[in-house]
Protein backbone atom coordinates (compact mmCIF):
# COMPACT_ATOMS: atom_id res chain seq x y z
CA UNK A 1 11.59 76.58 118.37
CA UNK A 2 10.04 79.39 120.51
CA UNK A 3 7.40 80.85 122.26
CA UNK A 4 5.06 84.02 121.03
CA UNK A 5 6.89 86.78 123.20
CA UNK A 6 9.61 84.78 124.22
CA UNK A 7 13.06 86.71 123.38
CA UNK A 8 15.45 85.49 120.95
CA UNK A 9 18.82 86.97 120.34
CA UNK A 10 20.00 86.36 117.17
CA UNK A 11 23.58 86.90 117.10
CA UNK A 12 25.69 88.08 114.06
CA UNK A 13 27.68 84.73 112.15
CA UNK A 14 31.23 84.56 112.90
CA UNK A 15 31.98 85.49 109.26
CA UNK A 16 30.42 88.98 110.06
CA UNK A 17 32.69 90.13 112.47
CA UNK A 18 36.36 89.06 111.11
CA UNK A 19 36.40 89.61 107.37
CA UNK A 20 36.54 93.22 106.42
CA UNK A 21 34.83 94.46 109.77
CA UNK A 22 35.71 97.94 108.72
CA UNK A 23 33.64 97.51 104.87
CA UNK A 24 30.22 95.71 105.48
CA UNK A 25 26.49 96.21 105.93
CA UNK A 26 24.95 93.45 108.52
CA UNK A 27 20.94 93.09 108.96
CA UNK A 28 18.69 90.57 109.49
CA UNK A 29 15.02 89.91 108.00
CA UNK A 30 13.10 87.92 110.76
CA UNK A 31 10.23 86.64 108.21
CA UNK A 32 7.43 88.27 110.28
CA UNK A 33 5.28 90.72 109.36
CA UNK A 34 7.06 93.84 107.92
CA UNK A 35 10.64 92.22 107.71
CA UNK A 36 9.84 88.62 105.29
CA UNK A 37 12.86 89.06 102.77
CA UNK A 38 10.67 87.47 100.22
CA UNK A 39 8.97 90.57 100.00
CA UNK A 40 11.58 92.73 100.11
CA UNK A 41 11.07 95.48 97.40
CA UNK A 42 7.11 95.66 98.87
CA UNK A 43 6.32 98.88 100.77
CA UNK A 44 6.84 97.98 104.39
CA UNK A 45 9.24 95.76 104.33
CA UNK A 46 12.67 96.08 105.87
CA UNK A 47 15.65 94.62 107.59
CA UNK A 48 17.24 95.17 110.33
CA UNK A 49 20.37 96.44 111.45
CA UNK A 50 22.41 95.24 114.62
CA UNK A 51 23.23 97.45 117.46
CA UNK A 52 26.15 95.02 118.46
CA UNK A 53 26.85 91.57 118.36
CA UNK A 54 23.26 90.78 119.44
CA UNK A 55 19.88 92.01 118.43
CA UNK A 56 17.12 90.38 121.13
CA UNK A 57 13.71 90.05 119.34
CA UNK A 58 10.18 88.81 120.04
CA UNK A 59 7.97 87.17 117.65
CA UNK A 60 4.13 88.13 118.22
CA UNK A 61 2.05 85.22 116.18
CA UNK A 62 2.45 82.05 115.84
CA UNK A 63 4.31 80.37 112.47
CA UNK A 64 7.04 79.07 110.56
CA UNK A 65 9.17 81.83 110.01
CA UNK A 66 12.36 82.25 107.42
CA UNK A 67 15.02 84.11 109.01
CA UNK A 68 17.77 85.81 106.17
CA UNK A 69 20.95 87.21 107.03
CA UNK A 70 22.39 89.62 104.58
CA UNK A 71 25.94 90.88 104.95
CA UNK A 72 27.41 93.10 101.73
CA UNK A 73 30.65 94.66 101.21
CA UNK A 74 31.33 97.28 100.07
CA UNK A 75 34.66 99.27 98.89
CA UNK A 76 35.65 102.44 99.78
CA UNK A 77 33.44 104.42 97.66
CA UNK A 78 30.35 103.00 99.07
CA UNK A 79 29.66 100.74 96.10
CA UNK A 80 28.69 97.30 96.99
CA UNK A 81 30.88 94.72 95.91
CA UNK A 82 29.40 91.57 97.03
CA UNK A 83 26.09 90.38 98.96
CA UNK A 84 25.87 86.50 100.61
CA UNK A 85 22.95 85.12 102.62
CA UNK A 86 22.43 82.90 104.77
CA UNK A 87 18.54 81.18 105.57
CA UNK A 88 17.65 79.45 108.28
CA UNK A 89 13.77 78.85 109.72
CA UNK A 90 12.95 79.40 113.32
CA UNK A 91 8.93 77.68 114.25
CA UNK A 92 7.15 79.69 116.91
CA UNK A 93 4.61 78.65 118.84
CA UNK A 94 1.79 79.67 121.18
């Protein structure tokens, strides 16, 4: 649980960053406006990426959000050769 513009940092799982760090794609969909996963093929919509191990974020309205991480390998020619999620759902409040 967290505030409306309180700063999370969501951090990247474990698995992310020791099994074939060199051949992956990370993001996250927060489940707010313009990044809910369930939408994803909808104009607008988008993951995102992280800068590091971290990505600090702010939620703006109030809700029960559903929060997907998405890491897919890939081999060396760029083709992807698997995708796993995991879901988790953050509340926010006022």
């Amino acid at each position: 649980t967290a505030k409306v513009g309180q700063q999370i940092i969501f951090a990247k799982p474990e698995k992310s960053v020791t099994e074939f760090n060199r051949m992956f794609r990370f993001s996250i969909w927060t489940g707010d406006e313009g990044h809910d996963y369930d939408k994803v093929y909808s104009p607008g919509q988008q993951g995102m990426t992280f800068p590091g191990l971290e990505l600090p974020y702010t939620y703006t309205k109030a809700g029960t959000y559903k929060i997907v991480y998405i890491i897919s390998y890939y081999n060396i020619n760029d083709e992807e050769l698997e995708r796993q999620s995991v879901t988790k759902t953050i509340t926010i409040t006022q």
